[in-house]
Protein backbone atom coordinates (compact mmCIF):
# COMPACT_ATOMS: atom_id res chain seq x y z
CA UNK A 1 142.42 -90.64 -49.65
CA UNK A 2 141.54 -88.17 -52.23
CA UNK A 3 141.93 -89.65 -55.70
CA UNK A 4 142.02 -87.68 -59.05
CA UNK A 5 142.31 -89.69 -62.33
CA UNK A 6 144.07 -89.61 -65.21
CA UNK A 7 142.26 -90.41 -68.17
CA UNK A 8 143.84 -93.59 -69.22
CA UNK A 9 142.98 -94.53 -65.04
CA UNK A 10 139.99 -93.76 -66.04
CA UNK A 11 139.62 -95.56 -68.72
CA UNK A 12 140.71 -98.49 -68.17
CA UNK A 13 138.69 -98.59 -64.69
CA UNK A 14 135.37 -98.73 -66.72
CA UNK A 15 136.52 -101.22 -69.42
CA UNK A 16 138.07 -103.65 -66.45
CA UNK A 17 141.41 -103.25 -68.58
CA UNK A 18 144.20 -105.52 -67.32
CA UNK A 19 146.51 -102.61 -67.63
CA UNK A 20 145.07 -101.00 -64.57
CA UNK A 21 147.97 -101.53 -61.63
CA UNK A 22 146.83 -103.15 -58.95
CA UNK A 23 147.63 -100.74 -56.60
CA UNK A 24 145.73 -98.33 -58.35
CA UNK A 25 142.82 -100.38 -58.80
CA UNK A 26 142.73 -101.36 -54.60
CA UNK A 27 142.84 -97.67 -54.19
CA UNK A 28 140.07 -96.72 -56.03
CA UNK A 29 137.98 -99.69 -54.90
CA UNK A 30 139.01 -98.64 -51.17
CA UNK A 31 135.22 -97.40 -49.57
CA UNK A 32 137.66 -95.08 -47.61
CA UNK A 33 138.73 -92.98 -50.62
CA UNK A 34 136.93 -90.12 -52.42
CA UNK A 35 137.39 -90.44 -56.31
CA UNK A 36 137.65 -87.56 -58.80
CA UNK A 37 137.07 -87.07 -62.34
CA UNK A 38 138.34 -83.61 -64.06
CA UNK A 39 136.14 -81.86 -66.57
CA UNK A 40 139.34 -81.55 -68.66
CA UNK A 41 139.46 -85.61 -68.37
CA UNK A 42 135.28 -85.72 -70.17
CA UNK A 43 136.80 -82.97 -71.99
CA UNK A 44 139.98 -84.95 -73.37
CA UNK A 45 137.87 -88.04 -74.21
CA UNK A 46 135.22 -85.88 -75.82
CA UNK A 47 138.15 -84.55 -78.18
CA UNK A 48 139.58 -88.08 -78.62
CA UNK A 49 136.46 -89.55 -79.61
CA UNK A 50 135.24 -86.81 -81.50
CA UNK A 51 138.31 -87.30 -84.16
CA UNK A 52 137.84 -91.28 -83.92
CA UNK A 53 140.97 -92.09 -81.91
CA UNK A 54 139.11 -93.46 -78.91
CA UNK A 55 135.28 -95.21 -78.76
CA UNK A 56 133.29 -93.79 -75.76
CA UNK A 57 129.95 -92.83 -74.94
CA UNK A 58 130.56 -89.31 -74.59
CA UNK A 59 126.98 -88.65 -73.80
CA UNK A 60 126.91 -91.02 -71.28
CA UNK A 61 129.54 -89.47 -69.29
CA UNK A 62 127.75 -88.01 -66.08
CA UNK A 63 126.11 -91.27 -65.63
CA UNK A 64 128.92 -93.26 -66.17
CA UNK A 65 130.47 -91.48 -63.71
CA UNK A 66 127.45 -91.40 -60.93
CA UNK A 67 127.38 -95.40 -61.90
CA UNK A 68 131.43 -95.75 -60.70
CA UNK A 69 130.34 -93.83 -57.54
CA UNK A 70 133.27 -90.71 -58.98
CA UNK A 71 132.33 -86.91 -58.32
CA UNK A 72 133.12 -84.65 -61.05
CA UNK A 73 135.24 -81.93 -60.55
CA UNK A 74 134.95 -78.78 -62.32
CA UNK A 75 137.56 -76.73 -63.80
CA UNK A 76 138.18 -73.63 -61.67
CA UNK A 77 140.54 -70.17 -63.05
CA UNK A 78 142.92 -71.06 -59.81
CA UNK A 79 143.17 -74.34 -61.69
CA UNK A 80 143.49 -72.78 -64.96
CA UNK A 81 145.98 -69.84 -63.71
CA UNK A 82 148.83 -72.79 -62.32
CA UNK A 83 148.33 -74.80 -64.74
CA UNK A 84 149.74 -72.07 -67.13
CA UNK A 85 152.28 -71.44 -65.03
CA UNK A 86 153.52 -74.53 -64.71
CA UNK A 87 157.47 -75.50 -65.62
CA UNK A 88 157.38 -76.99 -69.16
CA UNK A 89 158.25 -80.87 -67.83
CA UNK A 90 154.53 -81.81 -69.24
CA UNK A 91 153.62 -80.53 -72.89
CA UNK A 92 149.68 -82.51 -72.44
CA UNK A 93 147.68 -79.28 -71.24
CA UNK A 94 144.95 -81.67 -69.76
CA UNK A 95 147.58 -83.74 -67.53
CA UNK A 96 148.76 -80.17 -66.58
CA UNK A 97 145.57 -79.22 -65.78
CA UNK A 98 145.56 -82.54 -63.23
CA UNK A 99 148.86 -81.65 -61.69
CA UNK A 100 147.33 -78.09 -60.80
CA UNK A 101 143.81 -79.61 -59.93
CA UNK A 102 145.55 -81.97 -57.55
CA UNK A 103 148.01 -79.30 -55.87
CA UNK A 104 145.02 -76.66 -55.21
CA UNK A 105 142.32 -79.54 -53.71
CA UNK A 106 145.02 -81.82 -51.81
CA UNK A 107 144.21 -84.73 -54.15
CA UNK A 108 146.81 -87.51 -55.66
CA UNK A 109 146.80 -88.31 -58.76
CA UNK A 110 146.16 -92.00 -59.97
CA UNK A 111 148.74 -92.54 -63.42
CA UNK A 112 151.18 -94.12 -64.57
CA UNK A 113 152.80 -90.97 -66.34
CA UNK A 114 155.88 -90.84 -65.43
CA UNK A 115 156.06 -87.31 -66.23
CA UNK A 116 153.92 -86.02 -63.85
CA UNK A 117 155.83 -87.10 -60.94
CA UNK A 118 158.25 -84.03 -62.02
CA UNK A 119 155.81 -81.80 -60.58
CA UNK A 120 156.25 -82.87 -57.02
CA UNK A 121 152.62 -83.71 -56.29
CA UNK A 122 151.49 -86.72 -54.99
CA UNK A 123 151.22 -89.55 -57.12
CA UNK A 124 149.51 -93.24 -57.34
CA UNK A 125 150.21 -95.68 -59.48
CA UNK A 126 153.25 -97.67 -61.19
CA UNK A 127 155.22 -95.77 -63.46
């Protein structure tokens, strides 16, 4: 399976967080799957972090990454162009960036936003 996370996923993969569903968590465990992690998911954190609502080693990002075993997927202007054009059921322009990331490289997306299920890609996680 080809897994792309949401930041909070994300998140609360690398702190162990209880939060994480367990479904989600056997998915993204699973040897079988390959796991994603947007550039608009650094670049959310790096925002976050950079106006103190979230700690994280923004730095340390690639290798955190490489350490998890996730490949990082860039933004492409396919990506960019749908994610524009997508109906208004999301207002969060990085989660819209996911849905259109997820649609154009056959990935599903590992949240538990309910909102993104709207979109009609395929989704992971308990919402």
């Amino acid at each position: 399976m080809r897994l792309l996370l949401d930041t909070h996923i994300l998140l609360w993969w690398v702190t162990d967080d209880a939060k994480l569903p367990t479904s989600a968590k056997a998915a993204i465990a699973d040897a079988a799957s390959e796991v994603f992690v947007s550039a608009a998911t650094a670049w959310e954190i790096a925002i976050k972090q950079a106006i103190g609502k979230l700690e994280f080693p923004v730095a340390q990002f690639p290798a955190i990454l490489d350490q998890a075993g996730f490949t990082p997927l860039g933004i492409e202007v396919r990506h960019a162009v749908s994610a524009g054009a997508l109906p208004p059921h999301h207002s969060d322009p990085f989660d819209r960036m996911l849905v259109a990331q997820a649609w154009h490289e056959g990935m599903t997306i590992v949240t538990v936003d309910p909102m993104i299920r709207l979109y009609g890609v395929a989704v992971l996680g308990d919402a």
